[in-house]
C-alpha atoms as a PDB file:
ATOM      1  CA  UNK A   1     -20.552 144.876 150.955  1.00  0.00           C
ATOM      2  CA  UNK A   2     -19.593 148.262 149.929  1.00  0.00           C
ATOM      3  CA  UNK A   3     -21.729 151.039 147.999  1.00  0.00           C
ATOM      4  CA  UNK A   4     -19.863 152.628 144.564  1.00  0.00           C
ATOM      5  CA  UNK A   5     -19.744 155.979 144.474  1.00  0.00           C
ATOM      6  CA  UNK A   6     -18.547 158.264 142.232  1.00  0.00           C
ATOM      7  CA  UNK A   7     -17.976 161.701 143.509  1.00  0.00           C
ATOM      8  CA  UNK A   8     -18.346 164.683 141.300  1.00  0.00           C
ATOM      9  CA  UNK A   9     -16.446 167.773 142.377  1.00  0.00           C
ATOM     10  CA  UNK A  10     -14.299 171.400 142.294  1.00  0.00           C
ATOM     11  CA  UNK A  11     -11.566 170.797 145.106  1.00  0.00           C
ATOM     12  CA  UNK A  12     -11.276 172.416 147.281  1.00  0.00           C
ATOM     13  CA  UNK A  13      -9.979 171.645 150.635  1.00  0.00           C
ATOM     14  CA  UNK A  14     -13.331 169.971 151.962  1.00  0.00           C
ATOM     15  CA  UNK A  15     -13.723 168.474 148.190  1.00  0.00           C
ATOM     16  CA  UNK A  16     -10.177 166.968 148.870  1.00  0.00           C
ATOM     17  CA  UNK A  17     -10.855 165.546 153.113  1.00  0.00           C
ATOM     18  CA  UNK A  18     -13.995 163.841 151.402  1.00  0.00           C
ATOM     19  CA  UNK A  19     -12.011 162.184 148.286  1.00  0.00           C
ATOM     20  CA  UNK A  20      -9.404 160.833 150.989  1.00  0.00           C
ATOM     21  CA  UNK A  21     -12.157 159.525 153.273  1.00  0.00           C
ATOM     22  CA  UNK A  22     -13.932 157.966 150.502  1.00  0.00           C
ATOM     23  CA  UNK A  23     -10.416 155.934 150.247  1.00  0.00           C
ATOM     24  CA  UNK A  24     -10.093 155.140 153.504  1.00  0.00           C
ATOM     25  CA  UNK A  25     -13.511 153.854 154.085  1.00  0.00           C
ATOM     26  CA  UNK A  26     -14.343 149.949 153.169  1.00  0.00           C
ATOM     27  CA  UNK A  27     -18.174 150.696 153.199  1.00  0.00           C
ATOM     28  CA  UNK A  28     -17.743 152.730 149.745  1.00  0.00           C
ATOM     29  CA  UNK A  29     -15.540 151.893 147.352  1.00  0.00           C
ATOM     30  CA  UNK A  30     -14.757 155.639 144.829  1.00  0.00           C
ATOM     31  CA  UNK A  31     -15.066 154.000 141.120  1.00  0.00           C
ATOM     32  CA  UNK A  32     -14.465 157.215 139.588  1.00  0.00           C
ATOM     33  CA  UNK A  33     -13.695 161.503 140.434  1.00  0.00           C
ATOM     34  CA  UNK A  34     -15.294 164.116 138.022  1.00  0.00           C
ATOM     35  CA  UNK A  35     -14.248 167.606 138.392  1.00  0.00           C
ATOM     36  CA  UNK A  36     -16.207 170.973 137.360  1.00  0.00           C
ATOM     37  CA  UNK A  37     -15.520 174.742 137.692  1.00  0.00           C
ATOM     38  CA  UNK A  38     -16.318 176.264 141.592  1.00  0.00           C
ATOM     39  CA  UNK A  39     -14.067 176.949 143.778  1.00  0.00           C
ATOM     40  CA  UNK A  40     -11.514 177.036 141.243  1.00  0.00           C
ATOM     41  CA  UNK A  41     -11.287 176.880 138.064  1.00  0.00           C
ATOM     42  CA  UNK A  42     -11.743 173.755 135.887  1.00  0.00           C
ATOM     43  CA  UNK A  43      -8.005 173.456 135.291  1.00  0.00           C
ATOM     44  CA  UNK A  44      -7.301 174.020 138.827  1.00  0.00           C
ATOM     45  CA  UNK A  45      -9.799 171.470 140.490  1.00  0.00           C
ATOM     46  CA  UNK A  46      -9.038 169.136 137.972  1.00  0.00           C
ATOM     47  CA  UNK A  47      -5.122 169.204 138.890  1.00  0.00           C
ATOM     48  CA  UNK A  48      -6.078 169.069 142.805  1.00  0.00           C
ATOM     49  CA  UNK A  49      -8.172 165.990 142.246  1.00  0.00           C
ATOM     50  CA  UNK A  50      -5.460 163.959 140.709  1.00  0.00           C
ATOM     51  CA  UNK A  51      -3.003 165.264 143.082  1.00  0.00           C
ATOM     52  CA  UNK A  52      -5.422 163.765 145.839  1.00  0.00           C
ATOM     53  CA  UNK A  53      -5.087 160.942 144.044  1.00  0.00           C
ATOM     54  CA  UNK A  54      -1.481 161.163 144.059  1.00  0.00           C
ATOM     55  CA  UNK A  55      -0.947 161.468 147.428  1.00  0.00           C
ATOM     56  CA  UNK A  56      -2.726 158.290 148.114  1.00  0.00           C
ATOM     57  CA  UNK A  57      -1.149 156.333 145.180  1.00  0.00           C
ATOM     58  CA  UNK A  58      -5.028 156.322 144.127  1.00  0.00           C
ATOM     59  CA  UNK A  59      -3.997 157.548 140.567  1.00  0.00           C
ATOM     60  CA  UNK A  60      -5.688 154.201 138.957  1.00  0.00           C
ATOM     61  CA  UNK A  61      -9.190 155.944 139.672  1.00  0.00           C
ATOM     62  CA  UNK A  62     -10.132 157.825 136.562  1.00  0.00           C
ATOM     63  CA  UNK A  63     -10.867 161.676 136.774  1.00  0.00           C
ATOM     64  CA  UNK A  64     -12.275 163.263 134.111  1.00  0.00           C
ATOM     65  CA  UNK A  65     -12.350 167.809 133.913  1.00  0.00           C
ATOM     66  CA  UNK A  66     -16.512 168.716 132.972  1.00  0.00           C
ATOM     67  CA  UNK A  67     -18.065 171.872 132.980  1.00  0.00           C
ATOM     68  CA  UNK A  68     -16.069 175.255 132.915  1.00  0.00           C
ATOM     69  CA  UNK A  69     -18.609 177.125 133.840  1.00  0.00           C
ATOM     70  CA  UNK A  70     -22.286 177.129 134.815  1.00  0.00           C
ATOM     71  CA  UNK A  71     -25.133 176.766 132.618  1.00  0.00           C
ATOM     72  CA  UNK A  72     -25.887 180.655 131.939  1.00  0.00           C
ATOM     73  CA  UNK A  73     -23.677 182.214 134.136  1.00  0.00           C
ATOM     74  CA  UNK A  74     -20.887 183.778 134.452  1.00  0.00           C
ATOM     75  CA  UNK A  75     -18.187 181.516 136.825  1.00  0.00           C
ATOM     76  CA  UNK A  76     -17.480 182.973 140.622  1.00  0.00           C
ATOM     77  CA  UNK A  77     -15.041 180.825 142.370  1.00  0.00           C
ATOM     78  CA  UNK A  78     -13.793 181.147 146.184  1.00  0.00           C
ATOM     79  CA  UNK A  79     -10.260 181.953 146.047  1.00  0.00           C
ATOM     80  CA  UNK A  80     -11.023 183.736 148.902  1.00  0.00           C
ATOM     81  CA  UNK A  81     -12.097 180.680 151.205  1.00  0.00           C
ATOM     82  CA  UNK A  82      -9.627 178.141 149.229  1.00  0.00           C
ATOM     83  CA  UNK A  83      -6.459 180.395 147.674  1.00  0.00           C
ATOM     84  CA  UNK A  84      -5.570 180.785 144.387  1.00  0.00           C
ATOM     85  CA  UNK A  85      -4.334 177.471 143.926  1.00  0.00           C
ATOM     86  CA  UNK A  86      -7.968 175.675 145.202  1.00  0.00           C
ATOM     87  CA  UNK A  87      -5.670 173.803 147.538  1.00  0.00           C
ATOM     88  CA  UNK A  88      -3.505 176.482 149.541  1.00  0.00           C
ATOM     89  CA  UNK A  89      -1.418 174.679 152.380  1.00  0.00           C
ATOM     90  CA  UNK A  90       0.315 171.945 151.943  1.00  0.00           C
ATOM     91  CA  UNK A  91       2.866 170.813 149.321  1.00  0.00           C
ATOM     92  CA  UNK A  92       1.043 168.332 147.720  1.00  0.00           C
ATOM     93  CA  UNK A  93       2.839 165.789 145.151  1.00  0.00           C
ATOM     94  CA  UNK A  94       2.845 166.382 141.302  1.00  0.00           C
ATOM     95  CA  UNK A  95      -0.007 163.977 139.688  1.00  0.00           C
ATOM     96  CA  UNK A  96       1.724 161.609 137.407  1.00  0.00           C
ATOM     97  CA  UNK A  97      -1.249 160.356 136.017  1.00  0.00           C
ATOM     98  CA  UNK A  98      -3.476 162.819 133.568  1.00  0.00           C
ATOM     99  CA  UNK A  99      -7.624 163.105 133.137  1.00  0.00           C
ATOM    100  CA  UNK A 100      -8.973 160.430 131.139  1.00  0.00           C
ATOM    101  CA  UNK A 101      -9.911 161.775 127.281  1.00  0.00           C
ATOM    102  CA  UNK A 102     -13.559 161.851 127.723  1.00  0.00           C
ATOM    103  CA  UNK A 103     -15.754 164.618 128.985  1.00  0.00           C
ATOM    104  CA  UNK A 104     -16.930 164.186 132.808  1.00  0.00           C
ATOM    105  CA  UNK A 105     -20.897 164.441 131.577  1.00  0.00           C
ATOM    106  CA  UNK A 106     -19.560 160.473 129.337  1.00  0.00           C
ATOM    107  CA  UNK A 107     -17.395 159.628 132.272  1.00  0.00           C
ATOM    108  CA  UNK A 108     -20.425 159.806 134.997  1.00  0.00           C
ATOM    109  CA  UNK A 109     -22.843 158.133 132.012  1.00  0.00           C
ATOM    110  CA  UNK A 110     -20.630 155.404 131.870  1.00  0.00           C
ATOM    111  CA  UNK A 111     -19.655 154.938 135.778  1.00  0.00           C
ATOM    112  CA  UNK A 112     -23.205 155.390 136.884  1.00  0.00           C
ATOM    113  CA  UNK A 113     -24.617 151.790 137.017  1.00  0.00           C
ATOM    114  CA  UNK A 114     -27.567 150.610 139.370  1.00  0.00           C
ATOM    115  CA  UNK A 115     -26.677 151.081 143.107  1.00  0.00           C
ATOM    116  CA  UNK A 116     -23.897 153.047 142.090  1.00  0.00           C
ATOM    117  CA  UNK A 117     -24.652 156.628 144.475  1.00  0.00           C
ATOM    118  CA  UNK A 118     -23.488 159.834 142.882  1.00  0.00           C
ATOM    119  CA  UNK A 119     -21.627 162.415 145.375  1.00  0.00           C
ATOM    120  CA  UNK A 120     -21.798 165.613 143.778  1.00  0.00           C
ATOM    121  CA  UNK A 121     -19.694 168.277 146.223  1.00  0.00           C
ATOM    122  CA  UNK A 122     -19.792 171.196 143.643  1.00  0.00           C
ATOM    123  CA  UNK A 123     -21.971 173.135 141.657  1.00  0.00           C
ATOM    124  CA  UNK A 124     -24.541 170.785 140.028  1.00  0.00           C
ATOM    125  CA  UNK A 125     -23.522 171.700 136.667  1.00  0.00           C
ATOM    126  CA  UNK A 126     -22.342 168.337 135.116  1.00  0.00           C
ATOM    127  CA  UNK A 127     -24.900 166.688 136.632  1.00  0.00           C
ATOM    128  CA  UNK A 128     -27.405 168.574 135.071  1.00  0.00           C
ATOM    129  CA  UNK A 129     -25.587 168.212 131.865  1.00  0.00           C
ATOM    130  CA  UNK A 130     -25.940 163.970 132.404  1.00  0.00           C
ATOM    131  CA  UNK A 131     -29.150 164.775 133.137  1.00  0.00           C
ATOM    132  CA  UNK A 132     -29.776 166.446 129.393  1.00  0.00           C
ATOM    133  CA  UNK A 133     -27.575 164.627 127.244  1.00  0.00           C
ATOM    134  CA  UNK A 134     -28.023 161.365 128.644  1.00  0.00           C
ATOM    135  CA  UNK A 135     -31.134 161.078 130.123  1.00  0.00           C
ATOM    136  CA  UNK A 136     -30.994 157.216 130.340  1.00  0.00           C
ATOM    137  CA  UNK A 137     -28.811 157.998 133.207  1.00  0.00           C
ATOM    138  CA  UNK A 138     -31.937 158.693 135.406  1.00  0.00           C
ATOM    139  CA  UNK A 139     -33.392 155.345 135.122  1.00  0.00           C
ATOM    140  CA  UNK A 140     -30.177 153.865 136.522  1.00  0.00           C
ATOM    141  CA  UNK A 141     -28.957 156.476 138.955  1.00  0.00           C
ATOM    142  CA  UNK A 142     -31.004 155.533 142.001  1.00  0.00           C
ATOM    143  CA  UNK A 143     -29.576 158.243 144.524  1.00  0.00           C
ATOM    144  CA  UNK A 144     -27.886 161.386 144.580  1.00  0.00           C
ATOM    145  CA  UNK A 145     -26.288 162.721 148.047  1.00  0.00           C
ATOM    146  CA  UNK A 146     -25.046 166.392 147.165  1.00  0.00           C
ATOM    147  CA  UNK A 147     -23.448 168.612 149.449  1.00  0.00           C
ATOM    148  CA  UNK A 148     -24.705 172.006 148.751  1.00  0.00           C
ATOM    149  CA  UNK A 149     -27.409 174.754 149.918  1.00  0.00           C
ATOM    150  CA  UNK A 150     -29.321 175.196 153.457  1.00  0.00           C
ATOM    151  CA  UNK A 151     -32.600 175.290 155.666  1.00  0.00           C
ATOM    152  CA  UNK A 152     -31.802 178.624 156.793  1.00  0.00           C
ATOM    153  CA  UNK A 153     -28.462 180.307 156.270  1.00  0.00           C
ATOM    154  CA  UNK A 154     -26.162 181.385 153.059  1.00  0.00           C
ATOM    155  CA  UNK A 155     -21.960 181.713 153.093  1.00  0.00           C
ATOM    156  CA  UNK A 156     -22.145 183.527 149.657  1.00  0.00           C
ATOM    157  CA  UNK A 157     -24.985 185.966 150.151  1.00  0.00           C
ATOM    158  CA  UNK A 158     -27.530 185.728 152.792  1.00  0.00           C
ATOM    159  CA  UNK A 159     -29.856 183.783 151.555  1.00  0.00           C
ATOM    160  CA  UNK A 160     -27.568 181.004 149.931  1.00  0.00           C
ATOM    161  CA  UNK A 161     -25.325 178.493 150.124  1.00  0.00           C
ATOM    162  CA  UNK A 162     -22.247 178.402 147.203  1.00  0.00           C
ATOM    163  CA  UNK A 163     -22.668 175.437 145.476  1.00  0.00           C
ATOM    164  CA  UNK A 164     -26.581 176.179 144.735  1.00  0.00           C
ATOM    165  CA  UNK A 165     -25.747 179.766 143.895  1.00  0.00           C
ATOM    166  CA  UNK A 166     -22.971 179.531 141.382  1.00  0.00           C
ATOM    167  CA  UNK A 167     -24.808 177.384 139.222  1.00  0.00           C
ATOM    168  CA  UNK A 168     -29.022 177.412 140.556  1.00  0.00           C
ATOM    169  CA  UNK A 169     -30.019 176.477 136.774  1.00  0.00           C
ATOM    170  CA  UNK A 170     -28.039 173.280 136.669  1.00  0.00           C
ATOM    171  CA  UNK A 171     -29.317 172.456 140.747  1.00  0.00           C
ATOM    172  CA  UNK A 172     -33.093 173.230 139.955  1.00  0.00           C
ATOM    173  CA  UNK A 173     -32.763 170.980 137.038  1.00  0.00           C
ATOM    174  CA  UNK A 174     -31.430 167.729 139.149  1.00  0.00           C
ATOM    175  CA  UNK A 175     -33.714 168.896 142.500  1.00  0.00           C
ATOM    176  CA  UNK A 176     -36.446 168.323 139.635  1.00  0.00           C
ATOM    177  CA  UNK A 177     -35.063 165.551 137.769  1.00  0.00           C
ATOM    178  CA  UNK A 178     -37.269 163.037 140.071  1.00  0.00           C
ATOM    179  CA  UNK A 179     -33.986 160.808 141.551  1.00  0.00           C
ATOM    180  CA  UNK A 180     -33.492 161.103 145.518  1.00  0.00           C
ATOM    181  CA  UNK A 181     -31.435 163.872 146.398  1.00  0.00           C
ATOM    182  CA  UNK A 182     -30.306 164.299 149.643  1.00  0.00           C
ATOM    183  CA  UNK A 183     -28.838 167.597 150.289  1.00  0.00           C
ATOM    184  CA  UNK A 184     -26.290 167.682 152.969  1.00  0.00           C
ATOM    185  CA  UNK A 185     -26.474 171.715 153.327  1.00  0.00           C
ATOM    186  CA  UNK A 186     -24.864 174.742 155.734  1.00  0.00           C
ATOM    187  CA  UNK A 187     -27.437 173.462 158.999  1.00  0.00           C
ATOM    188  CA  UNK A 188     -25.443 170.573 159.658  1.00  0.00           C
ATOM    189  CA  UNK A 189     -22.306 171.042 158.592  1.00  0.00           C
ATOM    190  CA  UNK A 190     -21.753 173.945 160.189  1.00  0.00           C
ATOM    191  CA  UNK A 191     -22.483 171.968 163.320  1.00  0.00           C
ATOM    192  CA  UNK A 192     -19.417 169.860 162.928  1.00  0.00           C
ATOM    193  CA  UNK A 193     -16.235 171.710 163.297  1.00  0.00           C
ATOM    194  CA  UNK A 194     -12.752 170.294 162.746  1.00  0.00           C
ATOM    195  CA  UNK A 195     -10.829 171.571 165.306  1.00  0.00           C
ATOM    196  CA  UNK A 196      -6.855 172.388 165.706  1.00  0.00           C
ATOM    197  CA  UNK A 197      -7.406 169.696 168.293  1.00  0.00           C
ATOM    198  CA  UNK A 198      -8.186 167.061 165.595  1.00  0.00           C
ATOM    199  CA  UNK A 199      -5.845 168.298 162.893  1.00  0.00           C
ATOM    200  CA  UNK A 200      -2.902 167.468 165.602  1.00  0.00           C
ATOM    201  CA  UNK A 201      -4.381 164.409 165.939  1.00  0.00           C
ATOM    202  CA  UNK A 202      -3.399 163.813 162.539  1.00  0.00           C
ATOM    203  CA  UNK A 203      -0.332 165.685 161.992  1.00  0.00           C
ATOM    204  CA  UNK A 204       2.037 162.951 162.497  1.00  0.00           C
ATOM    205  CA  UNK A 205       0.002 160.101 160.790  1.00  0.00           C
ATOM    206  CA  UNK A 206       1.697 159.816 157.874  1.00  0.00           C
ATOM    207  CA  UNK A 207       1.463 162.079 154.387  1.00  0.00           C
ATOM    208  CA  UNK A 208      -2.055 161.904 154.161  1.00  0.00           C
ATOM    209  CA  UNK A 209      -3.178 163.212 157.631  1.00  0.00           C
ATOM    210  CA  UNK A 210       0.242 165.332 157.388  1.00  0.00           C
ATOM    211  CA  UNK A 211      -1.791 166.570 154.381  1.00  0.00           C
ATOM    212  CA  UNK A 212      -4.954 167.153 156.107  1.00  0.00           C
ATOM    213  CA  UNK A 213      -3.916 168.672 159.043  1.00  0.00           C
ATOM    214  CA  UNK A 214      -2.404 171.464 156.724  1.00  0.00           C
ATOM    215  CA  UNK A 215      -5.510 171.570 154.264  1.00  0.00           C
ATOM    216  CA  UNK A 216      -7.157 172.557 157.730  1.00  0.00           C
ATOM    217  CA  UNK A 217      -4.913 175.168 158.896  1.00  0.00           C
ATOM    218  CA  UNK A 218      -4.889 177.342 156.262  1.00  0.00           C
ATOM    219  CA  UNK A 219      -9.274 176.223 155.997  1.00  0.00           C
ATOM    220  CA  UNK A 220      -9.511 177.280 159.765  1.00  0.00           C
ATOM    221  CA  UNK A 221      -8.037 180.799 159.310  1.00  0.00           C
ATOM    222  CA  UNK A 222     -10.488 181.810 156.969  1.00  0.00           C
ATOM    223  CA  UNK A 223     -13.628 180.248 159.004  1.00  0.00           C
ATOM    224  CA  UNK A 224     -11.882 181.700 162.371  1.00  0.00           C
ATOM    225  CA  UNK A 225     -12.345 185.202 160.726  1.00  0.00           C
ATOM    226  CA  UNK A 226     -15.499 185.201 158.896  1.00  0.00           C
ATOM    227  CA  UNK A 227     -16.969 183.063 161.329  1.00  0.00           C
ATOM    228  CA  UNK A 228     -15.737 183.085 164.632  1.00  0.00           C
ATOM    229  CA  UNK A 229     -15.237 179.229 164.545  1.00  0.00           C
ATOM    230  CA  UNK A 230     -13.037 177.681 166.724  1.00  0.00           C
ATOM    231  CA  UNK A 231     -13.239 175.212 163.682  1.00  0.00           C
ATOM    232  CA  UNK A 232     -13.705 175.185 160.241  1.00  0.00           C
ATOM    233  CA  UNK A 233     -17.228 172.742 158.629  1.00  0.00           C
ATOM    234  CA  UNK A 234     -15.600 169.775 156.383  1.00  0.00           C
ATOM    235  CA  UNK A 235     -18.750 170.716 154.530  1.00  0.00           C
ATOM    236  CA  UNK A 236     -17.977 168.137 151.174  1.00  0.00           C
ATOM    237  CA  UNK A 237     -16.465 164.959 153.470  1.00  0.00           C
ATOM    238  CA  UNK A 238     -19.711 164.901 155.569  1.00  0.00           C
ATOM    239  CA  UNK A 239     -21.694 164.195 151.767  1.00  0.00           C
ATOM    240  CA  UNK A 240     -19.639 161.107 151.945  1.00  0.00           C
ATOM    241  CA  UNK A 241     -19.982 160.339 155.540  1.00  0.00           C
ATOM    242  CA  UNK A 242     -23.540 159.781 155.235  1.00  0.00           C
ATOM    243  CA  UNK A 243     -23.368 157.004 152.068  1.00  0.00           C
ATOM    244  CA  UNK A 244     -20.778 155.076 155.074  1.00  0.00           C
ATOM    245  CA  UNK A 245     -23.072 155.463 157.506  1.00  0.00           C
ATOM    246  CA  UNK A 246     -26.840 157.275 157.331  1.00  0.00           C
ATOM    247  CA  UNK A 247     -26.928 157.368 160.672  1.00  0.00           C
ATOM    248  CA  UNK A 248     -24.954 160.284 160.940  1.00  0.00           C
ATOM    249  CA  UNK A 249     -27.299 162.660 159.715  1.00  0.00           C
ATOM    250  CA  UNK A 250     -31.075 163.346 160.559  1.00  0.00           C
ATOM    251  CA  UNK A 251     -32.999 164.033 157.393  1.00  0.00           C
ATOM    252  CA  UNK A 252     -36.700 164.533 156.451  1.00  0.00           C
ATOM    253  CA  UNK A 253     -38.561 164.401 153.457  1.00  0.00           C
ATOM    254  CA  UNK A 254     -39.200 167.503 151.821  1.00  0.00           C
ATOM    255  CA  UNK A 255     -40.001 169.759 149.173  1.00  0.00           C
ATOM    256  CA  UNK A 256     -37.010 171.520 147.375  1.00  0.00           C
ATOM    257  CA  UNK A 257     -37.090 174.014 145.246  1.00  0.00           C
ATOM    258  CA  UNK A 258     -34.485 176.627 143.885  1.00  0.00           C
ATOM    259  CA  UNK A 259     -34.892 180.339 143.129  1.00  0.00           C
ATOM    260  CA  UNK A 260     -33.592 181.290 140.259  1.00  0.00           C
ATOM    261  CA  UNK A 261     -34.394 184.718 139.628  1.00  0.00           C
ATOM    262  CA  UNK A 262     -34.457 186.583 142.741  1.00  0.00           C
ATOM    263  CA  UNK A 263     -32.973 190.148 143.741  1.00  0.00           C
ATOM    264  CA  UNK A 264     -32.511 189.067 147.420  1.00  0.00           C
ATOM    265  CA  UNK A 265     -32.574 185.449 147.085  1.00  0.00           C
ATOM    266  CA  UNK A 266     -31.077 184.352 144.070  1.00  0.00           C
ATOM    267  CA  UNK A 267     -29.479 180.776 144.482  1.00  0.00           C
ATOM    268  CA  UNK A 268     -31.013 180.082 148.057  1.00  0.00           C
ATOM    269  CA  UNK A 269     -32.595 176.455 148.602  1.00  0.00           C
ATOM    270  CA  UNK A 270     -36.011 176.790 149.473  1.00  0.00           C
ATOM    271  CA  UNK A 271     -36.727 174.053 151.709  1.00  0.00           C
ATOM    272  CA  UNK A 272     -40.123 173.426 152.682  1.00  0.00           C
ATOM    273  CA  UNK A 273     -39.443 171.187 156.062  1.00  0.00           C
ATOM    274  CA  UNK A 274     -42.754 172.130 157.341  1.00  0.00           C
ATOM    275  CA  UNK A 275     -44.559 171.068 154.362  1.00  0.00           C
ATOM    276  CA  UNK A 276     -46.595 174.008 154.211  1.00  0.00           C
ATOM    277  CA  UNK A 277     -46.738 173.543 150.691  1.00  0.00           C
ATOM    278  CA  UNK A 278     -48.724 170.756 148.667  1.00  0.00           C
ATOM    279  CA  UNK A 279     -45.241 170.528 146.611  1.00  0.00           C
ATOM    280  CA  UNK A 280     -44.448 167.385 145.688  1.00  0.00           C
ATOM    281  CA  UNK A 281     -41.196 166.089 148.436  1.00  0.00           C
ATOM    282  CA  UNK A 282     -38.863 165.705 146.126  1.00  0.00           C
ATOM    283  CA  UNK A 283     -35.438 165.596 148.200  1.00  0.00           C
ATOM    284  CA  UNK A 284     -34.187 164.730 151.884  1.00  0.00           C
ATOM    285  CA  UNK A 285     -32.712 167.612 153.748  1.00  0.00           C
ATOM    286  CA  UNK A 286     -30.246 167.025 156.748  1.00  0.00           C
ATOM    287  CA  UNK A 287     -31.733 168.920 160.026  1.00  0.00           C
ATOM    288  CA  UNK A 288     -29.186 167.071 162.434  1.00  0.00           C
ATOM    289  CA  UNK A 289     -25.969 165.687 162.799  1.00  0.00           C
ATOM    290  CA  UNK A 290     -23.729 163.255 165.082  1.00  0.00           C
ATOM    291  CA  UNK A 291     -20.900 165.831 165.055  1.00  0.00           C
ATOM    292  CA  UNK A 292     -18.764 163.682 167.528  1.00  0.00           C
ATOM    293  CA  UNK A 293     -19.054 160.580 165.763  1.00  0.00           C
ATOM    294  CA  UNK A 294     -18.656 162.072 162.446  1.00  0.00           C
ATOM    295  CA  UNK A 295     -15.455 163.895 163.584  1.00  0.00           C
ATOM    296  CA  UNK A 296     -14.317 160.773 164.913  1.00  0.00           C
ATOM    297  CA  UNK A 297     -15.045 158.808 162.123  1.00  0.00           C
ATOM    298  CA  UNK A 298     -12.676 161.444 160.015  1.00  0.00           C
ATOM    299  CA  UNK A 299      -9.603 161.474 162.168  1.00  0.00           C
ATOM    300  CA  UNK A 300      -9.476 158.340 162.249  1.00  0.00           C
ATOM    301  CA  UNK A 301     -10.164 156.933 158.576  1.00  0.00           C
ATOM    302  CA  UNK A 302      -7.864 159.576 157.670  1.00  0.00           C
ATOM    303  CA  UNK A 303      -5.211 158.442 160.197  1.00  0.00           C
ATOM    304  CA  UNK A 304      -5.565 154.820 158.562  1.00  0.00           C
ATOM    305  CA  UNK A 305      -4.153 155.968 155.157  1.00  0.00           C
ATOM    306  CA  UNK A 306      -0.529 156.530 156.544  1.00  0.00           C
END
């Protein structure tokens, strides 16, 4: 039997890989996509999600545009990392279909039933917004699996991870909300690299992994450079990986917490793995990952979509 989800997110190349693997995967079955400002703009994700959609002939799924910006800051995107589109590579199709009339915060309220999992891949900012103006939501949202922050490394400053640090008001408010999170941060999915070697793989299978293979070329360059990959982390598609199959991913319970108002650290995930603290463990934090298997698992979902 498959597990809803409904994946809330600013795409993105990664943001993209995991809607299409959602899709191709009969363990989860994607009930709904809610878009907020990150890596792009809100206009921009919001357009890249339905022309995910598009690609896949997906556009009966309902996307809905949230937040433009965080809670009480100003926006940073990564149009360095992604382009200026949010989607730089390939030539994806025009979305036919348009976001439904409500706000994301009513869409997730709505979609979010019991056993449904919530896949946030962005900042946290809508779902801290749920969190606020529908706080019902909590008693009926049983899990969260977000993709965002780290253990012990940051790709925006040093200390943190992107997701946490364009918007740590809105994450500190759903870390403390008191539903299972399970972050999926930098420490493991920087351990799983997508290689030319796979993206060839997929090159020929049809638009999708056509589609893919380019998201990744252009992704690669910039990891290649900052990095030194011989890769490039499909941070957001690994988020979803673990709702098809928890085995991928080592976690341990934990105490998360998320600075807010630090010169040096502002935005990093404090994660207490040790529990050194008497905190309360409030989260799961990935420590390990079956990189093979989860690559594998990719290429070849992906490859199924044609």
């Amino acid at each position: 039997m498959s597990v809803p989800i409904v994946i809330d997110c600013d795409p993105g190349h990664d943001d993209a890989i995991a809607i299409l693997l959602a899709l191709a995967s009969p363990e989860v079955e994607l009930r709904g996509v809610t878009t907020v400002a990150g890596n792009q703009t809100l206009d921009k994700t919001t357009r890249n999600a339905l022309k995910v959609l598009e690609l896949t002939g997906r556009s009966d799924i309902p996307v809905a545009a949230g937040a433009d910006r965080p809670l009480r800051r100003k926006l940073r995107t990564a149009a360095n990392v992604h382009g200026e589109s949010g989607l730089d590579g390939p030539d994806l199709p025009e979305p036919a279909a348009a976001p439904v009339g409500a706000h994301a915060v009513d869409l997730l309220a709505e979609l979010l039933e019991p056993g449904v999992v919530l896949v946030p891949t962005g900042p946290l900012t809508n779902v801290a917004l749920l969190l606020e103006r529908h706080p019902g939501v909590k008693a009926r949202l049983g899990r969260i699996v977000w993709m965002g922050g780290a253990i012990g490394e940051g790709n925006v400053t040093p200390a943190a991870e992107f997701n946490a640090f364009v918007d740590p008001e809105a994450a500190a408010a759903v870390l403390g909300s008191g539903i299972e999170v399970t972050m999926i941060g930098l420490d493991i999915t920087h351990k799983a690299l997508f290689t030319r070697a796979h993206a060839d793989r997929l090159r020929g299978a049809g638009r999708a992994g056509r589609a893919v293979a380019e998201l990744s070329d252009f992704f690669q360059r910039f990891h290649e450079n900052r990095y030194g990959f011989d890769g490039s982390p499909i941070h957001d598609a690994l988020a979803v990986a673990e709702v098809i199959d928890p085995s991928l991913v080592t976690t341990v319970e934990c105490n998360i917490e998320i600075e807010t108002a630090s010169q040096l650290c502002d935005g990093r995930t404090v994660v207490d793995r040790w529990h050194v603290t008497d905190r309360p463990r409030n989260a799961r934090a990935g420590i390990d990952v079956d990189a093979e298997r989860f690559l594998e698992l990719l290429v070849e979902r992906i490859s199924s979509l044609g």
